[in-house]
C-alpha atoms as a PDB file:
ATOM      1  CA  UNK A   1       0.000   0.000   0.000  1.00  0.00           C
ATOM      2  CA  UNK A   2       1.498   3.779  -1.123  1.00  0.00           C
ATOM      3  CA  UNK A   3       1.934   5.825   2.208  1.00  0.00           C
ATOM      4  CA  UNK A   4       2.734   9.353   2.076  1.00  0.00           C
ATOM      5  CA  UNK A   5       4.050  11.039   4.798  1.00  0.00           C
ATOM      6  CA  UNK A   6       2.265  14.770   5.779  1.00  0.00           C
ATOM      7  CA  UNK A   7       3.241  17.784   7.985  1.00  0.00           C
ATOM      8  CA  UNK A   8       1.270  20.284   8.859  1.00  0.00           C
ATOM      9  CA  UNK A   9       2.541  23.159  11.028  1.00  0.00           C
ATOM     10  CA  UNK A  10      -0.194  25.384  12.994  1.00  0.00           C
ATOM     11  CA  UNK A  11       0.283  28.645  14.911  1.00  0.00           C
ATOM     12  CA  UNK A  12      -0.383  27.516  18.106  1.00  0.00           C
ATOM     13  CA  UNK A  13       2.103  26.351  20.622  1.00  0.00           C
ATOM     14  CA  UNK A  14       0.345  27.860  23.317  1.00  0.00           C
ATOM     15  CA  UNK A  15      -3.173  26.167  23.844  1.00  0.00           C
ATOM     16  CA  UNK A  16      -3.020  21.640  23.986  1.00  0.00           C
ATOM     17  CA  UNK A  17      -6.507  21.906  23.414  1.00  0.00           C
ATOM     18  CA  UNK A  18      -6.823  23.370  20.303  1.00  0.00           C
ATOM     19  CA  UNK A  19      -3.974  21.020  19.004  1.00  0.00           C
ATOM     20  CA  UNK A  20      -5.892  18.320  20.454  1.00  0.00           C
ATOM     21  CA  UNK A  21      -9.178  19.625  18.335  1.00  0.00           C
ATOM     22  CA  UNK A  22      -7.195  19.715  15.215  1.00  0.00           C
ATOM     23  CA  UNK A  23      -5.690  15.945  15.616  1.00  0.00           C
ATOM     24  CA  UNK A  24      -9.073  15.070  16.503  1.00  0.00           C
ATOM     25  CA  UNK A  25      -9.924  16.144  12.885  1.00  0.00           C
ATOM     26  CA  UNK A  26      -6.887  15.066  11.110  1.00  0.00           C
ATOM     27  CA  UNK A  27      -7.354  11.342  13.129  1.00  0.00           C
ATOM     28  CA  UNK A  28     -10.756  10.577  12.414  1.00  0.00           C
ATOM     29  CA  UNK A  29     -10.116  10.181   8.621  1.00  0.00           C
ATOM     30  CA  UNK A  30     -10.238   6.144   7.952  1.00  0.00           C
ATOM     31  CA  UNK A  31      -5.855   5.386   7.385  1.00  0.00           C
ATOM     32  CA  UNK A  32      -4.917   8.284   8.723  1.00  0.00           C
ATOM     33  CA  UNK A  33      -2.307   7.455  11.926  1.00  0.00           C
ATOM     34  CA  UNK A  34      -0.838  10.578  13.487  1.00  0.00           C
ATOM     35  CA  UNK A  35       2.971   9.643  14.428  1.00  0.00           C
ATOM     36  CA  UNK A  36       4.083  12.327  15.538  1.00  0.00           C
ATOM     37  CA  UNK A  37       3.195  15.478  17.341  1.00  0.00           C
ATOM     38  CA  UNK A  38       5.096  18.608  19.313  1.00  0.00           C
ATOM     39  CA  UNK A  39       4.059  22.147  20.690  1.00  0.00           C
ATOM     40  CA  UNK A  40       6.273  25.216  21.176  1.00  0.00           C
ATOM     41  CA  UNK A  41       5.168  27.783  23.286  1.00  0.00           C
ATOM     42  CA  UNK A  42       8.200  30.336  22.037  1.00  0.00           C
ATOM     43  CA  UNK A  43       7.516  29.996  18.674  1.00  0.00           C
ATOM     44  CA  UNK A  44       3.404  29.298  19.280  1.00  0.00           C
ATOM     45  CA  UNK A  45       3.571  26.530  16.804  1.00  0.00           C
ATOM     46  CA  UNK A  46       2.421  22.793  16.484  1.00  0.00           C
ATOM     47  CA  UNK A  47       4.215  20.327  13.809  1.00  0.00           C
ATOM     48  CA  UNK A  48       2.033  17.552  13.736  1.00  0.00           C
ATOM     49  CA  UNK A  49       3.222  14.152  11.354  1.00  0.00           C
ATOM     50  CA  UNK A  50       1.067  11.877  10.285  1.00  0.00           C
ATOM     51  CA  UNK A  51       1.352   9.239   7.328  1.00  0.00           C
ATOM     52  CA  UNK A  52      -1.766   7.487   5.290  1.00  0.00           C
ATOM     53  CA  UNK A  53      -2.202   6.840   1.950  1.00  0.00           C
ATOM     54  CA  UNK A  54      -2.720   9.296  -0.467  1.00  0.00           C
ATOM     55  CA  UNK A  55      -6.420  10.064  -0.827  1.00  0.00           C
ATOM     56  CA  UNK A  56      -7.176   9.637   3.001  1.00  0.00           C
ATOM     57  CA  UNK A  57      -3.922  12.261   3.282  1.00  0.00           C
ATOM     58  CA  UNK A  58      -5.803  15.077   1.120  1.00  0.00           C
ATOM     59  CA  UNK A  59      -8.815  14.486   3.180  1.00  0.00           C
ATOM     60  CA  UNK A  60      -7.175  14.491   6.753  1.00  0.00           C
ATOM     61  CA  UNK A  61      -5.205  17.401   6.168  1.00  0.00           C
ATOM     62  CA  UNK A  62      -8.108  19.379   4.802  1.00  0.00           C
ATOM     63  CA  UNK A  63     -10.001  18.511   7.889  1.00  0.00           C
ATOM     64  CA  UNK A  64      -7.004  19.771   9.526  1.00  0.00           C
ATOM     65  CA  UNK A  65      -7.174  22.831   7.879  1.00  0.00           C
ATOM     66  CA  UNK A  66     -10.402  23.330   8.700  1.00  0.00           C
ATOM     67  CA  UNK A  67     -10.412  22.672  11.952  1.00  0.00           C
ATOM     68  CA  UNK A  68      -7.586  24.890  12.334  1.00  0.00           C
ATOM     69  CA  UNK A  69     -10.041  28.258  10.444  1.00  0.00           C
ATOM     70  CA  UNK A  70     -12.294  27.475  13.215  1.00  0.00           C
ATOM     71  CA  UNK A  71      -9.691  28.043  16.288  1.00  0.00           C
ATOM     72  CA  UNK A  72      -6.690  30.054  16.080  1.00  0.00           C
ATOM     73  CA  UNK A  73      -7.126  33.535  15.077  1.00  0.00           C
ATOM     74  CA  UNK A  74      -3.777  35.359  13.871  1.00  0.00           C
ATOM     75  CA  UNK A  75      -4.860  38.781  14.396  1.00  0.00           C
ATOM     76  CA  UNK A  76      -4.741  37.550  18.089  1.00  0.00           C
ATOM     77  CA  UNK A  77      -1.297  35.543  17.441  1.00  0.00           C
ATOM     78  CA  UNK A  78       2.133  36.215  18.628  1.00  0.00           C
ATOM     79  CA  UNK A  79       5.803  33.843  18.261  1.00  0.00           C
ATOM     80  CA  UNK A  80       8.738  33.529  17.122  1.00  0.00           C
ATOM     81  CA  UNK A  81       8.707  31.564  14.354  1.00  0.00           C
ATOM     82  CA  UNK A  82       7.407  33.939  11.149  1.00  0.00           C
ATOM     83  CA  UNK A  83       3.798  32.566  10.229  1.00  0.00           C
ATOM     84  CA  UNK A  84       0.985  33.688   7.356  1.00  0.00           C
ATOM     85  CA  UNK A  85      -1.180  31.219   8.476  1.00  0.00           C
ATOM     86  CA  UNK A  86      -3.742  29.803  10.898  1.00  0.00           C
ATOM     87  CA  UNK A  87      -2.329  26.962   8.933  1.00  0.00           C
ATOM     88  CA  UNK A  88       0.560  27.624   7.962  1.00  0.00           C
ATOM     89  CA  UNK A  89       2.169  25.562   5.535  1.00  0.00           C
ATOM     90  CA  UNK A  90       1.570  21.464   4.489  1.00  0.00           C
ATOM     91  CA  UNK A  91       4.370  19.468   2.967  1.00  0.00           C
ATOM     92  CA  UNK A  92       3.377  16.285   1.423  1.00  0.00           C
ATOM     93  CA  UNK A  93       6.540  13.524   1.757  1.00  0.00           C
ATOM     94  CA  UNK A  94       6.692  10.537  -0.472  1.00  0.00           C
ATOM     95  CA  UNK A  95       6.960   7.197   1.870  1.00  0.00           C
ATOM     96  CA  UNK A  96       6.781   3.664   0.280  1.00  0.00           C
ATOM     97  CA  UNK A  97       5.181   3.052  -2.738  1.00  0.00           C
ATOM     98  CA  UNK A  98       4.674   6.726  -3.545  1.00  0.00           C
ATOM     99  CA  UNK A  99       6.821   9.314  -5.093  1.00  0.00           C
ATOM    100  CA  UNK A 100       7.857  13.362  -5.853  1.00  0.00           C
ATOM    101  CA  UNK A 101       5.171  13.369  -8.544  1.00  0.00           C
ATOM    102  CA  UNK A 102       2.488  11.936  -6.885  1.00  0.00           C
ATOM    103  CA  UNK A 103       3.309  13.821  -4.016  1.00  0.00           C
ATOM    104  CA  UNK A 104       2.978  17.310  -6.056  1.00  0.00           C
ATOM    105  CA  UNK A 105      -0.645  16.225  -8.063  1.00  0.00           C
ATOM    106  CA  UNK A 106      -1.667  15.652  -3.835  1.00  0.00           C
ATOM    107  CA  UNK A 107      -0.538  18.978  -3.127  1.00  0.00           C
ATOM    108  CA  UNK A 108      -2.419  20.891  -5.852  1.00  0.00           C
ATOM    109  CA  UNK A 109      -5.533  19.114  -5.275  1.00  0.00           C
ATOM    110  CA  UNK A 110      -5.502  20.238  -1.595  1.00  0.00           C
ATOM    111  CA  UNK A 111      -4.567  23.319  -2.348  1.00  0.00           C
ATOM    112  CA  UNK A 112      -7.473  24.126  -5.102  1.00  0.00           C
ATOM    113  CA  UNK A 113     -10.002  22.637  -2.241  1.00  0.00           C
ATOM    114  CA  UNK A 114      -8.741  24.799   0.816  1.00  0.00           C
ATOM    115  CA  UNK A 115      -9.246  28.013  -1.614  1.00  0.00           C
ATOM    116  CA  UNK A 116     -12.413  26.990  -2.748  1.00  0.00           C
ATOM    117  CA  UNK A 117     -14.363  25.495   0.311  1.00  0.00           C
ATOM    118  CA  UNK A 118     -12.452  27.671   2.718  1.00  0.00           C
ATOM    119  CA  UNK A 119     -11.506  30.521   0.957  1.00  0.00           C
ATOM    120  CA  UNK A 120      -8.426  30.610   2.618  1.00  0.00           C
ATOM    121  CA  UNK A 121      -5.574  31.614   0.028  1.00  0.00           C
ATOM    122  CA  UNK A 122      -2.974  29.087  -0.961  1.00  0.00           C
ATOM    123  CA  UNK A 123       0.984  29.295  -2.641  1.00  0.00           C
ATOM    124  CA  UNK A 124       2.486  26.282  -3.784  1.00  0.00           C
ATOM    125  CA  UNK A 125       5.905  25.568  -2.386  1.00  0.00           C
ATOM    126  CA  UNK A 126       9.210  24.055  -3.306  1.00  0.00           C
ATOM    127  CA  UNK A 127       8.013  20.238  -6.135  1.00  0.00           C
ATOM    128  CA  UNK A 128       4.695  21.911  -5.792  1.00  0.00           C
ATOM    129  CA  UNK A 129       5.432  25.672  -7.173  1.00  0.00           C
ATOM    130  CA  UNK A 130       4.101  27.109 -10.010  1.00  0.00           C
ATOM    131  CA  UNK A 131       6.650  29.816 -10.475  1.00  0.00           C
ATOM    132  CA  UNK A 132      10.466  29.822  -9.371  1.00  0.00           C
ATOM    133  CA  UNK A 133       9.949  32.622  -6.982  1.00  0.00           C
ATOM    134  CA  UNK A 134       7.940  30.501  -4.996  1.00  0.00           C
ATOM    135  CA  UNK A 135       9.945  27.310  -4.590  1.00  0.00           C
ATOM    136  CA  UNK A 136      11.431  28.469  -1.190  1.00  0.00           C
ATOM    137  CA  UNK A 137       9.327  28.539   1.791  1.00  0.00           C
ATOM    138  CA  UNK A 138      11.021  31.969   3.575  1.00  0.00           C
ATOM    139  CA  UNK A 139      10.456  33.235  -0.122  1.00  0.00           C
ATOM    140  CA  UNK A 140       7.045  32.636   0.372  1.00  0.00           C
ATOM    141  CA  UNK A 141       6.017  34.102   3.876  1.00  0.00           C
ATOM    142  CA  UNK A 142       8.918  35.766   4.828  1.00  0.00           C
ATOM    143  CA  UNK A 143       7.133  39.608   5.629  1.00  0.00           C
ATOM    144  CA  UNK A 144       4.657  37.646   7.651  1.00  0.00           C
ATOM    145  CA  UNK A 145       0.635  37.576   8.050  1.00  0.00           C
ATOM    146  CA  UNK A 146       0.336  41.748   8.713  1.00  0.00           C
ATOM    147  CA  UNK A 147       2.246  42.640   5.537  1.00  0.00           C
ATOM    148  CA  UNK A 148       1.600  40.117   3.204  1.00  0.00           C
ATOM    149  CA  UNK A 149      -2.533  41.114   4.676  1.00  0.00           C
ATOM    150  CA  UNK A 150      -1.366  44.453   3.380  1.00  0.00           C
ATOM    151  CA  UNK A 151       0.792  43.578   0.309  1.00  0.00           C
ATOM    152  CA  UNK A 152      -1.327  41.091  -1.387  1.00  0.00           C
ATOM    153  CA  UNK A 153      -4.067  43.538  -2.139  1.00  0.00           C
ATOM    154  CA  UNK A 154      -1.808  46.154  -4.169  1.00  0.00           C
ATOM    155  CA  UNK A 155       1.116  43.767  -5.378  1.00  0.00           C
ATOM    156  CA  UNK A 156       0.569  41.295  -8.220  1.00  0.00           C
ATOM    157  CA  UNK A 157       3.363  39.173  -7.422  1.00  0.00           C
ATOM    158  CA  UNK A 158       2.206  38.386  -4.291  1.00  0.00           C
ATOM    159  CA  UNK A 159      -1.290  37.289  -5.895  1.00  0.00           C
ATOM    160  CA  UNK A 160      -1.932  33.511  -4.149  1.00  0.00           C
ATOM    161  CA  UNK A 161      -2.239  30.578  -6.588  1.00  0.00           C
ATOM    162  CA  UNK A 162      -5.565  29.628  -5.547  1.00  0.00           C
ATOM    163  CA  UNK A 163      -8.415  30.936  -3.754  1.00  0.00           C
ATOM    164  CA  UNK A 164      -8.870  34.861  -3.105  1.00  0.00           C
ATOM    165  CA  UNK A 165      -6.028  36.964  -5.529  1.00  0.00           C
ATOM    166  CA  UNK A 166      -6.708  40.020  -3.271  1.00  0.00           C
ATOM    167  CA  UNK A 167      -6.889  39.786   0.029  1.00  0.00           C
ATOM    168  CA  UNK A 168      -6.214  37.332   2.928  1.00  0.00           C
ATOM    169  CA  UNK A 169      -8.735  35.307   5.319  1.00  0.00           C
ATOM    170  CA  UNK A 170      -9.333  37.600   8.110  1.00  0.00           C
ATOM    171  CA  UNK A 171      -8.418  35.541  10.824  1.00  0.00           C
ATOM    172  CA  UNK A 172      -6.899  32.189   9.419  1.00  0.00           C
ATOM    173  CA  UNK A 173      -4.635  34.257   6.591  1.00  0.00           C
ATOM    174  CA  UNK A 174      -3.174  32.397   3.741  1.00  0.00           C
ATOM    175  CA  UNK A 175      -1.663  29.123   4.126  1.00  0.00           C
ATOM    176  CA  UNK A 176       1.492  27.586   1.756  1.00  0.00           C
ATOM    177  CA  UNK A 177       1.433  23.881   0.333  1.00  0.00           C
ATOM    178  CA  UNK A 178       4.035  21.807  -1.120  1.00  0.00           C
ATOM    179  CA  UNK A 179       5.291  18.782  -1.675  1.00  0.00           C
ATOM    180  CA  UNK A 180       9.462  18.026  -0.693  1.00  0.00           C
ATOM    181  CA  UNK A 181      12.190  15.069   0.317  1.00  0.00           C
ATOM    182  CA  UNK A 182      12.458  15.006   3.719  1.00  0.00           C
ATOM    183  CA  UNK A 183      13.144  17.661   6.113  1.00  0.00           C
ATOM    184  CA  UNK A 184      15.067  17.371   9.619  1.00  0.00           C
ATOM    185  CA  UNK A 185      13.908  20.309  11.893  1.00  0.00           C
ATOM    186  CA  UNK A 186      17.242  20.541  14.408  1.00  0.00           C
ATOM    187  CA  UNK A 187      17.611  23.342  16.985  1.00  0.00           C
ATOM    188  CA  UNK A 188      21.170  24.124  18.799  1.00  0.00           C
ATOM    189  CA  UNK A 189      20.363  26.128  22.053  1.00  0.00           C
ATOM    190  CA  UNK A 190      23.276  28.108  23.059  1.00  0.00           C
ATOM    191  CA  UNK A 191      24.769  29.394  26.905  1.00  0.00           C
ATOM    192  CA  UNK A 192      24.370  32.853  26.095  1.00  0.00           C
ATOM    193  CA  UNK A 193      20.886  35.304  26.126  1.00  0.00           C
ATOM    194  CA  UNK A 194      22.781  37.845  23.346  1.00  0.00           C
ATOM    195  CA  UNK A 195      20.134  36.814  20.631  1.00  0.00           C
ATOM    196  CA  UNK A 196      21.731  38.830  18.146  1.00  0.00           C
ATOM    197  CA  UNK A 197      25.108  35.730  18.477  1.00  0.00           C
ATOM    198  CA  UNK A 198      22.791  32.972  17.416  1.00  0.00           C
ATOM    199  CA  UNK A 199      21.348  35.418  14.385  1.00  0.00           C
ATOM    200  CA  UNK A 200      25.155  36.546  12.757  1.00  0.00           C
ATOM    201  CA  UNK A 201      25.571  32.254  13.451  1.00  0.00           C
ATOM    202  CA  UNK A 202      22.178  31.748  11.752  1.00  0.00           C
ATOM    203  CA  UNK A 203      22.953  34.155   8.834  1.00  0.00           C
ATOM    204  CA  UNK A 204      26.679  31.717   8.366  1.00  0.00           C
ATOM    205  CA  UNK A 205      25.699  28.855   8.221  1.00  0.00           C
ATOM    206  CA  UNK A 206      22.423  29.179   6.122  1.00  0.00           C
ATOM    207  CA  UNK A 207      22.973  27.939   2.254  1.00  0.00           C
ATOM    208  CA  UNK A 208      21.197  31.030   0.755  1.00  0.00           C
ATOM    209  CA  UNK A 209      24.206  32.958   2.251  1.00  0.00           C
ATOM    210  CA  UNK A 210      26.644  31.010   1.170  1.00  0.00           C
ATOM    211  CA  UNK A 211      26.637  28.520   4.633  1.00  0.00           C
ATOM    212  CA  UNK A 212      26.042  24.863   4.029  1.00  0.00           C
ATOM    213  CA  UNK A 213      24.320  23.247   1.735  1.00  0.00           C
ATOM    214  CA  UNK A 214      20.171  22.449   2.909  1.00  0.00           C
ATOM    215  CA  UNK A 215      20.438  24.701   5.179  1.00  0.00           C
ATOM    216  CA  UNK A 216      17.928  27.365   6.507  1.00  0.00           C
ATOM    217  CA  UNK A 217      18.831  28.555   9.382  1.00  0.00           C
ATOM    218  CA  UNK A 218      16.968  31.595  11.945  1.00  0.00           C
ATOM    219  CA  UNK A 219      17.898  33.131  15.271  1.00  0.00           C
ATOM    220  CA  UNK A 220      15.404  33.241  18.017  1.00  0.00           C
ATOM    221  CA  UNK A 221      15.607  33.811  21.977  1.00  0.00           C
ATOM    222  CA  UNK A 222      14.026  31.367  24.419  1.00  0.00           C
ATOM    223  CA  UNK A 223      11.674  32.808  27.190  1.00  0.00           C
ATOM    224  CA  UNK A 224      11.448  29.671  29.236  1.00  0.00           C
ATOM    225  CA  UNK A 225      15.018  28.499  28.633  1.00  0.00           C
ATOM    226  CA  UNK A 226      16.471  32.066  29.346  1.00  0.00           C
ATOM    227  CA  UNK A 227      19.130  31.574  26.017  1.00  0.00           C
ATOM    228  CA  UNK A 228      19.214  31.703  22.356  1.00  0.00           C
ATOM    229  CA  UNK A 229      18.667  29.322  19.549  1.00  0.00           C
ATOM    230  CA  UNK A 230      19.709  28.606  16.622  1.00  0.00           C
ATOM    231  CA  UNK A 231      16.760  26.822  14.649  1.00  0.00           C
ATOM    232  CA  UNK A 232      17.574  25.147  11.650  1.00  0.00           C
ATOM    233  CA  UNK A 233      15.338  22.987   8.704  1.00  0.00           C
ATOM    234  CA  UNK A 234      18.076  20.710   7.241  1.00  0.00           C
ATOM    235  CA  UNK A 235      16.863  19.808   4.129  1.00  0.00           C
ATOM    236  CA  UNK A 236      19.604  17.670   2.411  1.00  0.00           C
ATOM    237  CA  UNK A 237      21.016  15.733   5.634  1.00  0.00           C
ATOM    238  CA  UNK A 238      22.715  13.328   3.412  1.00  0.00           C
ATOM    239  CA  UNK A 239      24.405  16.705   1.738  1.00  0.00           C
ATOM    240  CA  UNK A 240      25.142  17.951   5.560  1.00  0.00           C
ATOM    241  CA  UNK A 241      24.529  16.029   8.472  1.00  0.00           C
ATOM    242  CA  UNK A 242      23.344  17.104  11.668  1.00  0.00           C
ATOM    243  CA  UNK A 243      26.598  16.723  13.401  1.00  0.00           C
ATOM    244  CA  UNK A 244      28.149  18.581  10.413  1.00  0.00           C
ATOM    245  CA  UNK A 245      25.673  21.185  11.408  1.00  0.00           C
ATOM    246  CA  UNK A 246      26.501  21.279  14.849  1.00  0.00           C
ATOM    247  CA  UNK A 247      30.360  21.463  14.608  1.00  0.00           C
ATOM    248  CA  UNK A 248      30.122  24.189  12.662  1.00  0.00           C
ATOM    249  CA  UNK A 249      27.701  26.149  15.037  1.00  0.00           C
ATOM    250  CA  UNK A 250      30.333  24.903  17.350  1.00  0.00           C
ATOM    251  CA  UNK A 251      33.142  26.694  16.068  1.00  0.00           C
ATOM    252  CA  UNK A 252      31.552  30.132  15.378  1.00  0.00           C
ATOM    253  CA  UNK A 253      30.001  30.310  18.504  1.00  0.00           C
ATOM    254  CA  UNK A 254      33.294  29.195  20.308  1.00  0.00           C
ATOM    255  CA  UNK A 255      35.021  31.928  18.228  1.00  0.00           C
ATOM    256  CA  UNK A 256      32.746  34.507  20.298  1.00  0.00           C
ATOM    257  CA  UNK A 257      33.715  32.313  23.742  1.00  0.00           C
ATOM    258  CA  UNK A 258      30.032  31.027  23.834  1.00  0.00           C
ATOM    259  CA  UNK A 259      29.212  27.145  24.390  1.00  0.00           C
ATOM    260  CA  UNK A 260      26.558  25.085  23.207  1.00  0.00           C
ATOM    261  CA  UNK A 261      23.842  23.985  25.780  1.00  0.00           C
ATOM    262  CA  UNK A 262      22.172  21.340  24.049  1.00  0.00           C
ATOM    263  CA  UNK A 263      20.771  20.314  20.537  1.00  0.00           C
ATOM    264  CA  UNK A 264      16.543  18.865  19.434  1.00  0.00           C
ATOM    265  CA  UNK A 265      15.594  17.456  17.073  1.00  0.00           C
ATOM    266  CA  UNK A 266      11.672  18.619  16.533  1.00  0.00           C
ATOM    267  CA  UNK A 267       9.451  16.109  15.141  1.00  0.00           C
ATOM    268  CA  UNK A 268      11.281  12.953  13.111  1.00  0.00           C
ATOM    269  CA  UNK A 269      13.889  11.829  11.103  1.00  0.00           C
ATOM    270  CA  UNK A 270      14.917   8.870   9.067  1.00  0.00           C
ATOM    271  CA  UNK A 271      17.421   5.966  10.289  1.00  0.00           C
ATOM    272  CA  UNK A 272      20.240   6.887   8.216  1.00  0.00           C
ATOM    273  CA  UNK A 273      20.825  10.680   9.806  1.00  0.00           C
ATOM    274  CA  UNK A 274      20.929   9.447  13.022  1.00  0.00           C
ATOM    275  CA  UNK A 275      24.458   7.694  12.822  1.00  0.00           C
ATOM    276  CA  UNK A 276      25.525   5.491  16.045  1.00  0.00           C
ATOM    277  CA  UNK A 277      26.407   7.444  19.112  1.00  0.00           C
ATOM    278  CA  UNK A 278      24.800  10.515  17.418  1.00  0.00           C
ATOM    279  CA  UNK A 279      23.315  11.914  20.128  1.00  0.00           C
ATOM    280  CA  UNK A 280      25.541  12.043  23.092  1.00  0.00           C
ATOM    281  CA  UNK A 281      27.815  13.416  20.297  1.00  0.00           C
ATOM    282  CA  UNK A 282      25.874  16.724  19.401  1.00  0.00           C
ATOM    283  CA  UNK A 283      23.946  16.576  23.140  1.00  0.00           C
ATOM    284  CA  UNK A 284      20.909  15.770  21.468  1.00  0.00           C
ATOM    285  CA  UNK A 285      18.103  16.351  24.207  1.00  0.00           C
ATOM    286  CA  UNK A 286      15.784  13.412  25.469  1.00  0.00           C
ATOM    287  CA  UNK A 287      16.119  11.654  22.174  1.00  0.00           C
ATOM    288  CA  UNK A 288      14.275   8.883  21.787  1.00  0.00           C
ATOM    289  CA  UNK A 289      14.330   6.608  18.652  1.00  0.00           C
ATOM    290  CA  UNK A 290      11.385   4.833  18.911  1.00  0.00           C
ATOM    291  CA  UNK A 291       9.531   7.531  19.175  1.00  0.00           C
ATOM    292  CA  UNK A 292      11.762   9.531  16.525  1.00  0.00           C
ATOM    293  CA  UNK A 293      13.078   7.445  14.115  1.00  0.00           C
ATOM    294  CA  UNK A 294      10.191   7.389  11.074  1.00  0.00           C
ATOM    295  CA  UNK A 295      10.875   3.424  10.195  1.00  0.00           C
ATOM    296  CA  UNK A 296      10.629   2.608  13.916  1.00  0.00           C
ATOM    297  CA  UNK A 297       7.067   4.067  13.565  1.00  0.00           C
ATOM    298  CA  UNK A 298       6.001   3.190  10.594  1.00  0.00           C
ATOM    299  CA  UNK A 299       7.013  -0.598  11.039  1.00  0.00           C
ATOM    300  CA  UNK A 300       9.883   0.201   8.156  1.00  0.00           C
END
């Protein structure tokens, strides 16, 4: 049986019920099996996995969507992590038996439903994009909700590819849907509360600035951990590895006499980027790989 893999992020970090509301929806589509799910209160986001096959996927993460309209209301929504959505973006993954293309045809017919039946706006990210300027996710949301609610009213290029071309949904915005290879989301907390250290590290290492390659890469401070991050989406680990990753955040923040706390890996990753002894190696933080490994959950 074809499996694809989806994850939907949501702006809300903040509020377990309303995350538990939204699995609720995303669940109770037959072959849908949530595998994963994690809350940040910083960044008030959710990243929620789940895998099923490929027309019970469109239909769970539409209810997801949904669900989502119903309960979290930007206009009342502050994080970290830059958003333009209630929902704010859905990657389809190809597992077994699927594949990139399949992946991308899953993606557009989401996308044309959530614009139509929701009237929530929708761009098509990275396999899924329908113009080069919109293959990159920062590309894509990176003056957040309140501008691009501004912007996307007076400036044809920032016209969505489906539903409303001129303005955004009042309270769930726009949301962005793709389809990509697998992503590792890997954070590196560092001793230090100078926020501005993990950004200039952020800024190096990032591949659109000439860092390493699959790497995206943002500064952020921690309330509840009293230090700053550096939070990363590695999206060619077998290009650069996580502890490739962290040695070099290693260096330049040892360069400026700062040391790294601890590392986390948010949400899953595959078998073969977590190498043995991995995780005492880059200080990985209450790693668990039965619970984080995507074949030990999957039964691959």
């Amino acid at each position: 049986m074809a499996l694809v893999e989806c994850v939907p992020n949501f702006s809300e970090g903040r509020r377990p019920e309303v995350v538990d509301a939204i699995l609720a929806a995303i669940t109770a589509v037959p072959g849908a099996r949530r595998i994963d799910h994690s809350l940040d209160a910083n960044h008030n986001r959710a990243v929620v996995t789940f895998v099923a096959p490929p027309g019970a996927a469109v239909e769970a993460a539409f209810r997801g969507i949904a669900r989502a309209k119903d309960l979290i209301d930007l206009t009342h929504h502050q994080g970290e992590h830059p958003r333009i959505g209630a929902t704010d973006v859905v990657p389809f993954v190809p597992l077994e038996g699927s594949d990139m293309a399949e992946c991308v045809r899953l993606a557009h017919q989401l996308g044309a439903r959530v614009g139509r039946e929701l009237e929530i706006p929708v761009y098509y990210y990275e396999a899924a994009a329908k113009t080069p300027a919109r293959k990159n996710l920062p590309d894509v949301r990176n003056i957040g909700f309140e501008k691009l609610r501004d912007a996307v009213a007076s400036d044809p290029t920032r016209a969505p590819d489906e539903g409303p071309k001129d303005h955004l949904h009042p309270t769930a915005g726009a949301t962005v849907i793709g389809a990509r290879a697998f992503l590792i989301a890997y954070n590196v907390n560092l001793e230090t509360k100078d926020v501005a250290i993990a950004k200039d590290i952020a800024k190096k290492i990032r591949e659109k600035d000439g860092g390493l390659k699959g790497i995206k890469a943002m500064g952020f401070w921690l309330d509840d951990l009293q230090c700053a991050q550096v939070s990363m989406n590695v999206c060619d680990f077998e290009s650069t590895g996580l502890e490739r990753v962290y040695r070099e955040i290693e260096s330049l923040s040892g360069a400026r006499g700062v040391a790294i706390r601890e590392s986390e890996l948010v949400g899953l990753a595959p078998r073969k980027a977590i190498t043995a002894g991995l995780a005492a190696r880059v200080k990985l933080r209450d790693f668990d790989p039965r619970k984080q490994v995507i074949e030990e959950l999957i039964g691959g």
